[in-house]
Each structure stands twice: as structure tokens, then as C-alpha cells.
Protein backbone atom coordinates (compact mmCIF):
# COMPACT_ATOMS: atom_id res chain seq x y z
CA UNK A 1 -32.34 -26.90 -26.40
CA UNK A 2 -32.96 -28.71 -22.91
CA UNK A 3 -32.71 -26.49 -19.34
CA UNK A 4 -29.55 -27.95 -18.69
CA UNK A 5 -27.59 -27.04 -21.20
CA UNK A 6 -29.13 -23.57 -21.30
CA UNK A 7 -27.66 -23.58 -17.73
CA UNK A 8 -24.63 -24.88 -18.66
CA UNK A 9 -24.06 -21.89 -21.14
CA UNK A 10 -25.02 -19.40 -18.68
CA UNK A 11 -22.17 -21.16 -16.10
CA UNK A 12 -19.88 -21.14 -18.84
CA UNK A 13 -20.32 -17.37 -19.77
CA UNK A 14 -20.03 -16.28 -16.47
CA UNK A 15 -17.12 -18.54 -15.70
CA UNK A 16 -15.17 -16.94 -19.30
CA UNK A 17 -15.91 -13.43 -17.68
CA UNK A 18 -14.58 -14.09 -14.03
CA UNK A 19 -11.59 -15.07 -16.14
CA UNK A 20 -10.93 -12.38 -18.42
CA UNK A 21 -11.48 -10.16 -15.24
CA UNK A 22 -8.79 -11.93 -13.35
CA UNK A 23 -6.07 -11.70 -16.15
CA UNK A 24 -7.05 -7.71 -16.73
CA UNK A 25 -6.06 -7.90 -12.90
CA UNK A 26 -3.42 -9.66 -13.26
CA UNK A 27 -0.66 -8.69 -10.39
CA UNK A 28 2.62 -7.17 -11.26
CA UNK A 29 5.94 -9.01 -12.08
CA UNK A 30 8.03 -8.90 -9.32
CA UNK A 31 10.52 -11.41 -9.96
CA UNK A 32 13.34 -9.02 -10.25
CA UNK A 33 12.51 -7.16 -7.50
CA UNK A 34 12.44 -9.83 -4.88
CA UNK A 35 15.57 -11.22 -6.50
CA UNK A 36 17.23 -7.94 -5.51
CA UNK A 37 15.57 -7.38 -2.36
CA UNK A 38 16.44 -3.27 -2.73
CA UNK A 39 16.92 -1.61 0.84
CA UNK A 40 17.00 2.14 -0.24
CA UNK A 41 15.44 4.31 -3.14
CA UNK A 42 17.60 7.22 -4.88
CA UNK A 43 14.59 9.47 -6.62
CA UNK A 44 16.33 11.45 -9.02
CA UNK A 45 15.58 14.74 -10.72
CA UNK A 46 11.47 14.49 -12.08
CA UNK A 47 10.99 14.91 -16.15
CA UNK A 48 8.36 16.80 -16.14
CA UNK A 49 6.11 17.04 -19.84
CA UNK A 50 3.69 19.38 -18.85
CA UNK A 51 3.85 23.43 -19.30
CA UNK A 52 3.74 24.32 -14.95
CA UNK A 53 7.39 24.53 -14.79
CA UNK A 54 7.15 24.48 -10.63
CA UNK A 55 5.77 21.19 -11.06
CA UNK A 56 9.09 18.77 -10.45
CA UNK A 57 9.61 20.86 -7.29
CA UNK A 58 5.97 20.63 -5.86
CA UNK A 59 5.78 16.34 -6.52
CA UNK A 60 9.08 15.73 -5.01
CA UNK A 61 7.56 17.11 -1.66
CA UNK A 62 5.30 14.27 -2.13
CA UNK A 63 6.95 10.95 -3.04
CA UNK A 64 9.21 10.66 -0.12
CA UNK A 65 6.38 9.58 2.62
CA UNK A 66 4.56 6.70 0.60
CA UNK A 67 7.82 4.95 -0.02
CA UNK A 68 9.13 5.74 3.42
CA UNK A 69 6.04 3.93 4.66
CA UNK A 70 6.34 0.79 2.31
CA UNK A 71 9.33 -0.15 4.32
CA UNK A 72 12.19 1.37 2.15
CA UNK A 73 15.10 4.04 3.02
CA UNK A 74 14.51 7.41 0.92
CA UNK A 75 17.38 9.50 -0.15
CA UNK A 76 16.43 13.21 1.62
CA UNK A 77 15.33 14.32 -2.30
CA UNK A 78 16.10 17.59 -2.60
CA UNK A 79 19.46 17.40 -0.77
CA UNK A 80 19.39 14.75 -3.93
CA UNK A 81 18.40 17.31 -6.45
CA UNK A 82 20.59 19.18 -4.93
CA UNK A 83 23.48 17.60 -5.27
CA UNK A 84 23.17 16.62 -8.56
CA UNK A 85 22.90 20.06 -9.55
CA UNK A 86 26.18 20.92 -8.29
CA UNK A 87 27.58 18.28 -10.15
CA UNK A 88 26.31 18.96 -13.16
CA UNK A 89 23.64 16.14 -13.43
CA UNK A 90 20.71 19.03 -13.08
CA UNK A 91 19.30 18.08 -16.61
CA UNK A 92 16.76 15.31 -15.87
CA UNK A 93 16.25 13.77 -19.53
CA UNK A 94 19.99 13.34 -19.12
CA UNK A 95 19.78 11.80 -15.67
CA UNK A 96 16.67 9.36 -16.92
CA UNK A 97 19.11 8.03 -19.81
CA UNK A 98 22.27 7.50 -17.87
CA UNK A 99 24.04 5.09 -16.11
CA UNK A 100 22.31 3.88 -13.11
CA UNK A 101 24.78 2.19 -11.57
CA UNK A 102 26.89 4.90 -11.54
CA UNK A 103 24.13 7.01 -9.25
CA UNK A 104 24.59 4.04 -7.28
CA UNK A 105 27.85 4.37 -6.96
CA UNK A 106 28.09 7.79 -6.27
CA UNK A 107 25.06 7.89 -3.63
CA UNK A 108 25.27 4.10 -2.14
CA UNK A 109 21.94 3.91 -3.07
CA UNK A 110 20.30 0.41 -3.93
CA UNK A 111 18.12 1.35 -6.41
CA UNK A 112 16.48 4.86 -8.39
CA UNK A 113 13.54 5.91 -8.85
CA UNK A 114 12.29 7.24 -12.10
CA UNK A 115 9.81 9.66 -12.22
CA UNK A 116 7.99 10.82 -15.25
CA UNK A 117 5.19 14.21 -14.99
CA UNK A 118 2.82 13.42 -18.01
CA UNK A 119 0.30 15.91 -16.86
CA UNK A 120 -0.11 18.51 -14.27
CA UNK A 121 -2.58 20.86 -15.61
CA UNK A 122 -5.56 22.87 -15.09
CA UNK A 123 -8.49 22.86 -17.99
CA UNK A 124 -11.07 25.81 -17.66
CA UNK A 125 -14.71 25.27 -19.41
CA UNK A 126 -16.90 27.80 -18.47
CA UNK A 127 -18.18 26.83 -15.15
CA UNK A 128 -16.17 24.51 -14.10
CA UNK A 129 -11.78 23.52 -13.94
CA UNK A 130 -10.43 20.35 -14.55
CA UNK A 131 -7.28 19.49 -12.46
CA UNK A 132 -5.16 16.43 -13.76
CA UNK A 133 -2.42 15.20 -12.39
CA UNK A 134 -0.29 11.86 -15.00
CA UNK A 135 2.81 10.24 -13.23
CA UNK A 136 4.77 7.55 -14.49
CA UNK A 137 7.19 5.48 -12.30
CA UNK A 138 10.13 3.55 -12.77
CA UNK A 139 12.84 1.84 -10.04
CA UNK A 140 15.77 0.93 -11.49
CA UNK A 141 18.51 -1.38 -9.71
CA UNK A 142 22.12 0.09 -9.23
CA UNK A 143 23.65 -3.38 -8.81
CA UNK A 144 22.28 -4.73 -12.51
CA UNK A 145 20.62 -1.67 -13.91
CA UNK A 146 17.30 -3.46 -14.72
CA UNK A 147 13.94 -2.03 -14.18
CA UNK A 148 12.25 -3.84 -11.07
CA UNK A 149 9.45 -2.18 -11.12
CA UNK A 150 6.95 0.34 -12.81
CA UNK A 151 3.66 2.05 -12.70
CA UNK A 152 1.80 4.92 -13.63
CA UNK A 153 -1.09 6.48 -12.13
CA UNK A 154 -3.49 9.21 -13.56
CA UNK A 155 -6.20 10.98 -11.24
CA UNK A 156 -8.47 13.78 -12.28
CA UNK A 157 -10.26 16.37 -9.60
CA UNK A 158 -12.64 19.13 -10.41
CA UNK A 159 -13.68 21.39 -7.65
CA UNK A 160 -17.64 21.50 -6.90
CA UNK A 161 -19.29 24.86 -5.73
CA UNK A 162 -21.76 23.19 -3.58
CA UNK A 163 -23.22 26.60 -2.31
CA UNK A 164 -24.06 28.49 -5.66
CA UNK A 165 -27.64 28.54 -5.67
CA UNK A 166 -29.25 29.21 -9.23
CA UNK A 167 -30.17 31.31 -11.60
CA UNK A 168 -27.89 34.58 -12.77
CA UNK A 169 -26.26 34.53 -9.73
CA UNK A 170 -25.59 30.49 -8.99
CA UNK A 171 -24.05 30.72 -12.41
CA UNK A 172 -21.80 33.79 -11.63
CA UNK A 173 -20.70 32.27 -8.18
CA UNK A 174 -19.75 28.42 -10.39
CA UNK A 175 -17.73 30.64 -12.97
CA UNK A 176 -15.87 32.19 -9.89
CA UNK A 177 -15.38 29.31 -8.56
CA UNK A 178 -13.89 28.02 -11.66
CA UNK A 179 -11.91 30.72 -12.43
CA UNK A 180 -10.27 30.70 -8.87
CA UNK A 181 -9.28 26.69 -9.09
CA UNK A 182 -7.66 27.53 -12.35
CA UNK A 183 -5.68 30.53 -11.22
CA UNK A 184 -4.43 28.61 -8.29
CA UNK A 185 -5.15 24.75 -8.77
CA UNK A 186 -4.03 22.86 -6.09
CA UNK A 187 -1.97 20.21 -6.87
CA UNK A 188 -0.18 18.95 -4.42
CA UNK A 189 -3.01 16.96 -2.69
CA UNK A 190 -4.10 15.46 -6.08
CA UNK A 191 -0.20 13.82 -6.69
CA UNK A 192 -0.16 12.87 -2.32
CA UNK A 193 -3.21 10.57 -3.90
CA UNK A 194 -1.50 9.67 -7.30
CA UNK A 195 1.29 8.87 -5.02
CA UNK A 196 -0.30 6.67 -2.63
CA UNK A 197 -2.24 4.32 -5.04
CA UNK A 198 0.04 3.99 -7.24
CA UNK A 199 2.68 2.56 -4.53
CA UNK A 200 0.24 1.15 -1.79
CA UNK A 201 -2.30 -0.76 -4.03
CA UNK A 202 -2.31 -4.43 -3.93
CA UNK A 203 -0.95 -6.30 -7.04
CA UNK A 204 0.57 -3.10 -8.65
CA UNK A 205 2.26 -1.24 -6.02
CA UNK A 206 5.46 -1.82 -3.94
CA UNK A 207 5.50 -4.83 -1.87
CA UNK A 208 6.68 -4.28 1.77
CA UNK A 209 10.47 -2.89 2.08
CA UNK A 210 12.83 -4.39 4.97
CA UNK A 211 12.00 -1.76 7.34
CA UNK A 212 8.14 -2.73 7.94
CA UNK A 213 7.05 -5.66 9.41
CA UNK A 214 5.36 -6.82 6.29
CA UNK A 215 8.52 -7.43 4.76
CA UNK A 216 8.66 -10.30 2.98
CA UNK A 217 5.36 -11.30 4.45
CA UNK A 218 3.01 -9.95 1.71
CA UNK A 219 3.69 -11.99 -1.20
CA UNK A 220 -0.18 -13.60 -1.18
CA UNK A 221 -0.69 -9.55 -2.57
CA UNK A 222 2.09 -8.72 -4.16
């Protein structure tokens, strides 16, 4: 086999792996979106599939911001939840299944957001807690009632005791530690993150909304 085409291979190997790294990277579809060019974002009551039942409450504290700063108008969410409530529409698997246009209708707002809670959980070995946070995302349009865009994001934290020493004791102070995080793991930081990447990051998230001045301006990333 001559030394070119040994170097030929070798070009064509890498060349077949740049590519298969470019389509697992592939950007989102946002056809539909940009079609619809949504100005405001109803997020409705959160399903929530994990056992903290507080959990709906604590996330919707934290989706409001990241889309706020993407450019688009955010329903105040738990004037939302609210709302809803009074009217009967408190059940969120209901709510996920129904008629989005009619939220639409009823709130003027452009499109819904979806939200899903997969996991929200605290897992205690020994000497150490795992905190997991699983969120699944979904806007909706009110005006055809297609999906325009979706994501999910899944981040995992577990506290370090970086002043336990060793021995009896170092052990004693990471099972405290431990035990602590899982009596009172803090999530709320964890989904602020979820949040963030799952909305801000290039070729998955949200492009700009109409109220930044990225808007319409970032397609090379979106």
C-alpha cells in the first residue's frame, strides 16, 4: 500500500467523523416557528412525574426570566396558574391534551408553553446525594396549534464536602453532608441552569424573540 493512499485513508476517516459529528449536531427545525413569528408565551400548569409534589410550584419561579430575556412577552405564570384554577383548568394532564387555541383565545396569548417535570429528585448513597433535575419543553402555536418548538434538558448536581478531612471523622462529616443535601436538596438553582441551556444554547434553544435586538438577526445560529 503506497504513503499516499495510506494518507488518503487517514483524510478520509477523519473527514467521515467531522461529518457524523456535524449531523449529531445538527440544529433544530425552526421552520414553523419563524413562519409564525410568536410575540408572547402562555406557560401553562407544569406535569410534573416525579414524587416532590412542590415541584410545579418551585420551576415555574424559574422559567419566566430565560424566555423574558430571549426577546418574548411572558404571561405573569402564576397569575396564569392562577387563573386557570378558578376556571377549572387546574388539572395539568388535562391542560397538556387540550385545545390550544382555545388558551389562546381565552389569554390572547400567541403561543403555550408545555412543560413536562421528568425528574426532580434527590438519591442518597452513603456518603454522598444525587440531585437531578429532567424537563421537557414544548411551545405550541394558538393560531394553528402545531408544535414550533421542543427540547428537553437533564442536569445532575451532587454536593462536594470539600472540608471533611479523613479517616472516622472525614467520613462522618461526608455522610452529614449527604444526609443534609437530601433532607433539603436545593433545586431551584439546578432547574435556573436546566432552564437556561435548554432555551439559550445555540442550535437547540429559542432563537431571538421581537423584543431583543437579535430578533431576526440570529438565524446563522439558530
Amino acid at each position: 500500500m503506497s504513503r499516499n493512499f495510506k494518507i488518503w485513508m487517514v483524510c478520509f476517516f477523519v473527514l467521515s467523523i467531522s461529518g457524523c459529528a456535524t449531523q449529531m449536531q445538527k440544529k433544530s427545525d425552526y421552520t414553523a416557528l419563524r413562519t409564525e413569528v410568536p410575540r408572547s408565551i402562555l406557560v401553562v400548569p407544569v406535569i410534573n412525574r416525579s414524587v416532590e409534589v412542590n415541584a410545579p410550584d418551585y420551576f415555574l419561579s424559574t422559567i419566566s426570566r430565560p424566555l423574558a430575556e430571549r426577546g418574548y412577552y411572558v404571561f405573569p405564570v402564576h397569575l396564569v396558574k392562577r387563573m386557570m384554577e378558578d376556571d377549572g383548568l387546574g388539572d395539568a394532564n388535562m391542560v397538556h391534551v387540550g385545545d390550544t387555541q382555545k388558551l389562546g383565545q381565552m389569554f390572547g396569548s400567541d403561543s403555550v408553553m408545555y412543560v413536562t417535570i421528568e425528574r426532580w429528585d434527590a438519591q442518597y448513597v452513603v456518603f454522598s446525594t444525587t440531585v437531578t433535575v429532567e424537563l421537557k419543553y414544548v411551545l405550541k402555536s394558538t393560531v394553528s396549534g402545531q408544535t414550533l418548538w421542543q427540547n428537553s434538558q437533564k442536569l445532575v448536581y451532587q454536593p462536594q464536602n470539600n472540608n471533611s478531612g479523613g479517616g472516622i471523622a472525614g467520613l462522618i462529616a461526608q455522610a452529614v453532608v449527604a444526609a443534609i443535601a437530601k433532607a433539603a436538596p436545593n433545586y431551584v438553582p439546578l432547574a435556573q441552569q436546566a432552564n437556561m441551556q435548554a432555551i439559550h444554547t445555540k442550535g437547540r434553544g429559542l432563537p431571538a424573540g421581537p423584543y431583543v435586538d437579535l430578533y431576526q438577526k440570529d438565524q446563522a445560529d439558530f
